[in-house]
Protein backbone atom coordinates (compact mmCIF):
# COMPACT_ATOMS: atom_id res chain seq x y z
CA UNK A 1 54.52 284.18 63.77
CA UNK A 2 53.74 287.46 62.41
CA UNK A 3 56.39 289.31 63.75
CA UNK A 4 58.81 286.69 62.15
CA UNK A 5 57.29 287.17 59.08
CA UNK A 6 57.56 290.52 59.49
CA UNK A 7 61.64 290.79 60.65
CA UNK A 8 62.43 288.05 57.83
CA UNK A 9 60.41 290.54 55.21
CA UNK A 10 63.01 293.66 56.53
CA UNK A 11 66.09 290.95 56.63
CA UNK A 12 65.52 290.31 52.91
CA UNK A 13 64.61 294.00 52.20
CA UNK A 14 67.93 295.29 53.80
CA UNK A 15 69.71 292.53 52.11
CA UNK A 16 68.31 293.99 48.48
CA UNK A 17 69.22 297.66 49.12
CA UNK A 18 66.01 298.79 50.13
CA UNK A 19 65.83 302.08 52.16
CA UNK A 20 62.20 302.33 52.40
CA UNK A 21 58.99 300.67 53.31
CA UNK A 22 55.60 301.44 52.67
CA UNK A 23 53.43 299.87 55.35
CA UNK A 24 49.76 299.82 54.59
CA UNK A 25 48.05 300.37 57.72
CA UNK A 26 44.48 301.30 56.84
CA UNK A 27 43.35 298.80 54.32
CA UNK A 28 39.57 299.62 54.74
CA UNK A 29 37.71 300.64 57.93
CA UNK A 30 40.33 298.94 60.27
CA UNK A 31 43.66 299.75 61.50
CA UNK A 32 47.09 297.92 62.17
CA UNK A 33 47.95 300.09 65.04
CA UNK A 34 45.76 300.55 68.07
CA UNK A 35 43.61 302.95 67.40
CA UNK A 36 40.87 305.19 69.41
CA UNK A 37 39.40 305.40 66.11
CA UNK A 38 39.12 302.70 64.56
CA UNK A 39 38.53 298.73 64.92
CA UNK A 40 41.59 296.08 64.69
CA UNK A 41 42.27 294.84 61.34
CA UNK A 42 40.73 291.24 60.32
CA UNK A 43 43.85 290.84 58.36
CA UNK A 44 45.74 290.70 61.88
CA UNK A 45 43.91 287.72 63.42
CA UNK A 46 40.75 287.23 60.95
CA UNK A 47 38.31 288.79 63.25
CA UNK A 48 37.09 292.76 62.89
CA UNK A 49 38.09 294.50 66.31
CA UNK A 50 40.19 291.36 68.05
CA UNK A 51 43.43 292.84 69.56
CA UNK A 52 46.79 291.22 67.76
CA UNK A 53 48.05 290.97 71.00
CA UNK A 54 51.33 293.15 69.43
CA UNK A 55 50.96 297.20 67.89
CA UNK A 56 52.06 295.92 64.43
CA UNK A 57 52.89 299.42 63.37
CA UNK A 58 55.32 300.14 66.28
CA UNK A 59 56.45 296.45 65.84
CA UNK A 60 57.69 297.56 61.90
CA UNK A 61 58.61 301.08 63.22
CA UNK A 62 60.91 299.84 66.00
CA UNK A 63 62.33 296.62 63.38
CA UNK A 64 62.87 299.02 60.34
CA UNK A 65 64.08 301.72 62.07
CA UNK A 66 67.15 299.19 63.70
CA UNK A 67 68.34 298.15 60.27
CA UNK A 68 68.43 301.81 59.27
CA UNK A 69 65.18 301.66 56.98
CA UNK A 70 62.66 304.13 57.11
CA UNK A 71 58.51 303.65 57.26
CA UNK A 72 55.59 305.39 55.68
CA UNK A 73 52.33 304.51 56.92
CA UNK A 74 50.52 303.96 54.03
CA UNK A 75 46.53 304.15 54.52
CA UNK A 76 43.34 303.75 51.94
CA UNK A 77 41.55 307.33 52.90
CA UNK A 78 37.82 306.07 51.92
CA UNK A 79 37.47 302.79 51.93
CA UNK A 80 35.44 300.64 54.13
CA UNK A 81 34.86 297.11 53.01
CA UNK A 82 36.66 295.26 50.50
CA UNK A 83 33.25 293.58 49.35
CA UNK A 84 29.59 294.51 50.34
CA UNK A 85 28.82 290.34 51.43
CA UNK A 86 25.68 289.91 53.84
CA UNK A 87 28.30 288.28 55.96
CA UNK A 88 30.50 291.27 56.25
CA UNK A 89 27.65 293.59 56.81
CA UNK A 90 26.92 290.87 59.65
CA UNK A 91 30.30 291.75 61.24
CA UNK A 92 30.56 295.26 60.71
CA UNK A 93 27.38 295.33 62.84
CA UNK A 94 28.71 293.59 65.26
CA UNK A 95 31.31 296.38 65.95
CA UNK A 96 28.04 298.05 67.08
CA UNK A 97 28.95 297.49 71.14
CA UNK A 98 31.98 297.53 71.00
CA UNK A 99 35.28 300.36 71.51
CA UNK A 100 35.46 301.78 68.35
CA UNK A 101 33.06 301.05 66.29
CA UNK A 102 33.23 300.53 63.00
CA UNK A 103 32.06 304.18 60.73
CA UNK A 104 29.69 301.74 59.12
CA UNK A 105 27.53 301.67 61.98
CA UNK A 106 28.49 304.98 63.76
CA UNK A 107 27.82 306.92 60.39
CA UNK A 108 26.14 305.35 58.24
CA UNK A 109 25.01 308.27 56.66
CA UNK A 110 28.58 308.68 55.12
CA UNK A 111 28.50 305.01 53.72
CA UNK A 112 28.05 304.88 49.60
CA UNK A 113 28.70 301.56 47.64
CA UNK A 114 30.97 302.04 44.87
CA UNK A 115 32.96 299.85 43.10
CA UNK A 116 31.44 296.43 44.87
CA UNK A 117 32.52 297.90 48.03
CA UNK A 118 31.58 300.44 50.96
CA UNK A 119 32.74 303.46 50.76
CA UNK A 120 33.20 307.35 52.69
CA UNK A 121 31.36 309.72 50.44
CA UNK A 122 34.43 312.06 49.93
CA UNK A 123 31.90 315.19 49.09
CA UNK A 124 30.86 315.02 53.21
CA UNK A 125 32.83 317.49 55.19
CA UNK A 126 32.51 315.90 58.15
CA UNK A 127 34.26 312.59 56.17
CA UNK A 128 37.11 314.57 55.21
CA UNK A 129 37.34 315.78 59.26
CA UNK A 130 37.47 312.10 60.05
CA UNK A 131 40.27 310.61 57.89
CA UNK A 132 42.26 313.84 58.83
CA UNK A 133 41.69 313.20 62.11
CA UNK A 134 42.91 308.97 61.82
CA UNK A 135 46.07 310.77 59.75
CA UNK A 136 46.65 312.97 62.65
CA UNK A 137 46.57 309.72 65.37
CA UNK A 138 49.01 307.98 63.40
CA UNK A 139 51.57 311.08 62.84
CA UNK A 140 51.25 312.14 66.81
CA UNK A 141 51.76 308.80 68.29
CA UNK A 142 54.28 306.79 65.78
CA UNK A 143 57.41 307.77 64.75
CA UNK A 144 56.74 307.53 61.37
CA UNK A 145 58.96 309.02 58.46
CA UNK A 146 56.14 309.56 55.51
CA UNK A 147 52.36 309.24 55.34
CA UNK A 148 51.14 307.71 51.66
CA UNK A 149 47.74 307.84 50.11
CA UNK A 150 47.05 305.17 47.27
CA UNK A 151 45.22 306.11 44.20
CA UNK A 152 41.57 305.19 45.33
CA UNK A 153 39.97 308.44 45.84
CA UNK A 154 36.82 308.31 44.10
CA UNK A 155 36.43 304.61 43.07
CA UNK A 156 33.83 303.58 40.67
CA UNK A 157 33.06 300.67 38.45
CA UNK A 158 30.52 300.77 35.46
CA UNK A 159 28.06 298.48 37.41
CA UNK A 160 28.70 300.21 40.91
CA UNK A 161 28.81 303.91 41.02
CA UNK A 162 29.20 305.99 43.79
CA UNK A 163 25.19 307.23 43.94
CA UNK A 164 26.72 311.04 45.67
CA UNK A 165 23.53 313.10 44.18
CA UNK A 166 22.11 314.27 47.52
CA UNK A 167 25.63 315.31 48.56
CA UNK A 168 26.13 317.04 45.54
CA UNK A 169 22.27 318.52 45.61
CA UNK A 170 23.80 319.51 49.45
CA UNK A 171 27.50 320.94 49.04
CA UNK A 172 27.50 321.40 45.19
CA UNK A 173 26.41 324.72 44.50
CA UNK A 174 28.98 327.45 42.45
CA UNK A 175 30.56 324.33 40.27
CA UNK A 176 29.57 323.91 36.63
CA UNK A 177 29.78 320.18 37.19
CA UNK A 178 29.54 317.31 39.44
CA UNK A 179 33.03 316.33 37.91
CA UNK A 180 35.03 320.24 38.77
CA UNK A 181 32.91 319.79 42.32
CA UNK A 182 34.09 315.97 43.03
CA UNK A 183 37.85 316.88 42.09
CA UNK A 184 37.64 319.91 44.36
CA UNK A 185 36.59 317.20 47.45
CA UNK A 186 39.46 315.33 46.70
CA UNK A 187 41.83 318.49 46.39
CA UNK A 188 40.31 319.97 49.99
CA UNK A 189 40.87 316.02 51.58
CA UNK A 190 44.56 316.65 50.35
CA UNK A 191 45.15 320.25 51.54
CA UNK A 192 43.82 319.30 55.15
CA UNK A 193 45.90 316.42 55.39
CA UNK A 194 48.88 317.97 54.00
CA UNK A 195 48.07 321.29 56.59
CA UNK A 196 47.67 318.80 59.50
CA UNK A 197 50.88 316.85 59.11
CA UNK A 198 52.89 319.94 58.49
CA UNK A 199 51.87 321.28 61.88
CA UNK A 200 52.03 318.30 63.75
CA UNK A 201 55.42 317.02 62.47
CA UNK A 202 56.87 318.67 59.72
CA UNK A 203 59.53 316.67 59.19
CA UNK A 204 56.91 313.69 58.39
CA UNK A 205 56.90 313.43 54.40
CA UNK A 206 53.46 313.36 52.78
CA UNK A 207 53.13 311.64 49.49
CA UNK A 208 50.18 309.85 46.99
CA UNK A 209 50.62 307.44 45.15
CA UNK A 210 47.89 307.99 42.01
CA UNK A 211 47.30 306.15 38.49
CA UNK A 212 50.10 306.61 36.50
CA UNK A 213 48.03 309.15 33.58
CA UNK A 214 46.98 312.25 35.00
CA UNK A 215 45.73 312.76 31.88
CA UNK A 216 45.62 312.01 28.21
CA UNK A 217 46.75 314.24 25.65
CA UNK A 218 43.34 313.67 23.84
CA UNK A 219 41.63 315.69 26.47
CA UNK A 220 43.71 318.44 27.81
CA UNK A 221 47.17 319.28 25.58
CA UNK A 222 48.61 319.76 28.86
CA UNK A 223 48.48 315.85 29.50
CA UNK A 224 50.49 312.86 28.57
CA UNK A 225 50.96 311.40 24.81
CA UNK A 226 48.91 308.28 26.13
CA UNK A 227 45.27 306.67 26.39
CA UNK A 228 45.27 305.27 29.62
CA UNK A 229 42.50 305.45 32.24
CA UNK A 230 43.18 308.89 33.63
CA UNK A 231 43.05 310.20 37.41
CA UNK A 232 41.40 313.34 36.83
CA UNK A 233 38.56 312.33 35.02
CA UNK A 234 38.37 308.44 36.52
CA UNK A 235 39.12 309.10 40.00
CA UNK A 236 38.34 313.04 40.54
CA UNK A 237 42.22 313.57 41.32
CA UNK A 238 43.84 316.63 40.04
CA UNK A 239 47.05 315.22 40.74
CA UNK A 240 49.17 317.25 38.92
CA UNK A 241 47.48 320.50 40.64
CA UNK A 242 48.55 319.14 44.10
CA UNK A 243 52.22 319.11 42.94
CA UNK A 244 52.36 322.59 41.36
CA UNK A 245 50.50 323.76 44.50
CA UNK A 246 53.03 322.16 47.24
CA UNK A 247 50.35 319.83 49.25
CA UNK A 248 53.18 316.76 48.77
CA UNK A 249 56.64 315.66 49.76
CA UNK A 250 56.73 313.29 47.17
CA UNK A 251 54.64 311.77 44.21
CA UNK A 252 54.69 308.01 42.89
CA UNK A 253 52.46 307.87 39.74
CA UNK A 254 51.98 303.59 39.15
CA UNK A 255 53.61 303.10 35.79
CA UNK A 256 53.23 299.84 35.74
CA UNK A 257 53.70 299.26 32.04
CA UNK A 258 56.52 298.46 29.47
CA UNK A 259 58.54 301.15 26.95
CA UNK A 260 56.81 299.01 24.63
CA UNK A 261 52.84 299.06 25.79
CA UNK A 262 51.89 302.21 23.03
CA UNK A 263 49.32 303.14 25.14
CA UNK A 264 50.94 304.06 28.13
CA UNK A 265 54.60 304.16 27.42
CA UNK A 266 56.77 303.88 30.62
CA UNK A 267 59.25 306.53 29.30
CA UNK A 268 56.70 308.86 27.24
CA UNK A 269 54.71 308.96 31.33
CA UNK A 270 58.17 308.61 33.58
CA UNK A 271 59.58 312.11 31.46
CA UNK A 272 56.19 314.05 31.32
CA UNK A 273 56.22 313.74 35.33
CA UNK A 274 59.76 314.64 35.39
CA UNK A 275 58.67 317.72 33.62
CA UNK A 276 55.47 318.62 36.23
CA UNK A 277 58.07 318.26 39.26
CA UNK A 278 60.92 320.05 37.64
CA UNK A 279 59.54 323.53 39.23
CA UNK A 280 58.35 322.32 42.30
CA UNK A 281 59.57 321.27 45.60
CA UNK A 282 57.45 317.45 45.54
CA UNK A 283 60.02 314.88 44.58
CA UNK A 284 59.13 312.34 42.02
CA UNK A 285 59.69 308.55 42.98
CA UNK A 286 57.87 306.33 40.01
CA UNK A 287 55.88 303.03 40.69
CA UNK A 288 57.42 299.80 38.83
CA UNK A 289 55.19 297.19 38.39
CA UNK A 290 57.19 293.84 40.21
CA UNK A 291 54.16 292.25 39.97
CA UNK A 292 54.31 292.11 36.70
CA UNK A 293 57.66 290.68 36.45
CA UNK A 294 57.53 287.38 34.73
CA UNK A 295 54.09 287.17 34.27
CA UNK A 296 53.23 286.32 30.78
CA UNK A 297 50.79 289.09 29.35
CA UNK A 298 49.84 289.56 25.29
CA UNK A 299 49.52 293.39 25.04
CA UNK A 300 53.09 293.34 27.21
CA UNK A 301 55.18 290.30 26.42
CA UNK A 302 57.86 292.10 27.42
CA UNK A 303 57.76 291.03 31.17
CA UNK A 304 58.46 287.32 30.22
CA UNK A 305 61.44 288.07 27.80
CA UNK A 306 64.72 286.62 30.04
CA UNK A 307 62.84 286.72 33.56
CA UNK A 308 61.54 290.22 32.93
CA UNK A 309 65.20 291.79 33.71
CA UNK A 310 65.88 293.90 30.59
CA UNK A 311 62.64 295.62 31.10
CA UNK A 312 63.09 296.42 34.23
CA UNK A 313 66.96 297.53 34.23
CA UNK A 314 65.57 299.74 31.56
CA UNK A 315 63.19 301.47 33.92
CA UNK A 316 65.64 301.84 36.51
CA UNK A 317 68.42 303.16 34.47
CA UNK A 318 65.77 305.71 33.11
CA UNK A 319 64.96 306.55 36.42
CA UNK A 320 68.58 306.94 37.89
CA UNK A 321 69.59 308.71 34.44
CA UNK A 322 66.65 311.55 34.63
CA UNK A 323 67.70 314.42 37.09
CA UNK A 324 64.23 314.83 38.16
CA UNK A 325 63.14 311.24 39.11
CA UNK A 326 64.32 310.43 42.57
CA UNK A 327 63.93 307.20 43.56
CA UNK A 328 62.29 303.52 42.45
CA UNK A 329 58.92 302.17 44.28
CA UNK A 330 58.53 298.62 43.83
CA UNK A 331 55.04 297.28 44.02
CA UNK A 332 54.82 295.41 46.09
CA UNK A 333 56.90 293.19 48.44
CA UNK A 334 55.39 289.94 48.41
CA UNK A 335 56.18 289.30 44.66
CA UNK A 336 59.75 289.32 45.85
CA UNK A 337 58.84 286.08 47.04
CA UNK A 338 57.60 284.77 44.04
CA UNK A 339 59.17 282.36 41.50
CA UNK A 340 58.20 283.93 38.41
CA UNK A 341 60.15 286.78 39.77
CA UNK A 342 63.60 285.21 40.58
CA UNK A 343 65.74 286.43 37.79
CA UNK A 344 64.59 290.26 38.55
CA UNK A 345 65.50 289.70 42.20
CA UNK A 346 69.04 288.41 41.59
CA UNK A 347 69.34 291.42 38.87
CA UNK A 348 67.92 293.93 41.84
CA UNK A 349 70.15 292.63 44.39
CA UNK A 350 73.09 292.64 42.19
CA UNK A 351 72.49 296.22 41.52
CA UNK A 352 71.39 297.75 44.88
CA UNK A 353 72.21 295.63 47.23
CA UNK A 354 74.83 296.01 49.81
């Protein structure tokens, strides 16, 4: 049933135009590929650790790669739990016996809660050893074309904070701040993945996908004419550093708003990264917000206005207009499924489709 889901999913994509999918296979702790590292996925069959019975990965690999679309394994590098429930500290346990464990109870010196979840504590060395090394298992033994980080590096909420004082107290001395010493974390997690994949596979592309503000204006007059939650001072990801420096293929910053949400205005953000990639060698593909489309919103009506379509064929005529944008994510798949999104498909397929 899954892998009919899956080949009617690549059917529909290949029937839109699509040329690209991004498969998340490291939600959390767990993997959708067999792994010596980690556990099965409880998205696969609703149990941590129980074998699918298929290698979903190679499964999307092998159907993608027959209808002429590529794959990017797309993984969550700290994340370990999507919620920190008694019951799913009950299972994680359980993984205790069994081949592989789950990091939670093989290190649980590394675990934080942050955000209402569990989380790696990205200032550990040894952490940043272990998602390069689950980055490296995936590039050696899968054909895949791209590897793609999301945006939650450092993940906080006001009432959940990462508590990283010891590690800081432990690997923090020569910064002036926690702040400088977290984004440097993130920036070494980056260059050792980027180093690894290179020398593995160079040919495999390497790209994050981060919050759509590096930062504001306000702050640094280097940064973007917006007030938006910002990566580098919300999520300890110098973003904009990692493109100048040549640790990524590609960048997708998340714009998911309108060219009419003041705030964050989709063509004040989709030309100021146009301008950080012009001198570089990363190639800028921008994040469009189909889930979104058609949902009624007050601070961005625009979505609703005739199915959401002249919004978004504004977008993607400013991204196919500006020489340095290269290509359109949309996120994410499912809401092509979705009825408040039915005008925007016909308008897509129209326009890319083949």
């Amino acid at each position: 049933l899954q892998q009919k889901a899956l080949t009617d999913k690549l059917d529909n994509l290949k029937r839109l135009g699509i040329n690209t999918v991004f498969f998340q296979v490291k939600p959390d702790g767990t993997a959708l590929w067999k792994s010596k590292i980690l556990p099965w996925s409880d998205t696969l069959t609703g149990t941590i650790g129980q074998d699918p019975g298929y290698d979903p990965l190679q499964f999307m690999l092998d159907e993608a790669h027959k209808r002429g679309m590529k794959v990017h394994a797309w993984l969550n590098p700290y994340r370990v739990s999507v919620n920190t429930k008694p019951s799913t500290v009950t299972e994680l346990n359980s993984r205790l016996s069994q081949t592989p464990s789950s990091v939670y109870v093989l290190h649980r010196d590394w675990i934080r809660t942050a955000g209402e979840r569990f989380v790696l504590d990205p200032g550990i060395p040894e952490v940043r050893d272990w998602i390069t090394s689950i980055v490296a298992e995936v590039v050696e033994n899968y054909p895949v074309d791209g590897v793609q980080f999301d945006d939650y590096f450092y993940t906080e909420s006001p009432g959940s904070a990462l508590n990283d004082s010891q590690t800081f107290r432990r690997y923090g001395q020569g910064f002036a701040s926690k702040a400088d010493w977290r984004r440097d974390n993130t920036q070494r997690l980056i260059a050792q993945v980027s180093r690894t994949i290179k020398k593995l596979k160079p040919e495999v592309e390497f790209g994050v996908s981060p919050a759509g503000v590096w930062r504001n204006r306000s702050h640094d007059p280097a940064g973007s004419d917006t007030r938006g939650a910002a990566a580098y001072d919300e999520s300890y990801a110098d973003t904009r550093r990692w493109v100048q420096q040549g640790l990524l293929d590609y960048i997708v910053p998340q714009l998911y708003w309108p060219f009419a949400r003041d705030a964050a205005r989709y063509d004040v953000l989709a030309k100021w990264w146009a301008d950080v990639v012009k001198s570089t060698n990363t190639r800028l593909y921008i994040g469009v917000a189909l889930y979104k489309v058609g949902e009624p919103s007050r601070k961005e009506p625009d979505w609703t206005v005739k199915g959401g379509v002249p919004e978004l064929k504004k977008q993607l005529d400013l991204n196919e207009t500006e020489p340095y944008i290269n290509g359109t994510i949309l996120f994410r798949e499912d809401y092509l499924n979705q009825p408040q999104t039915q005008e925007a498909v016909t308008y897509i397929r129209n326009r890319w489709g083949r």
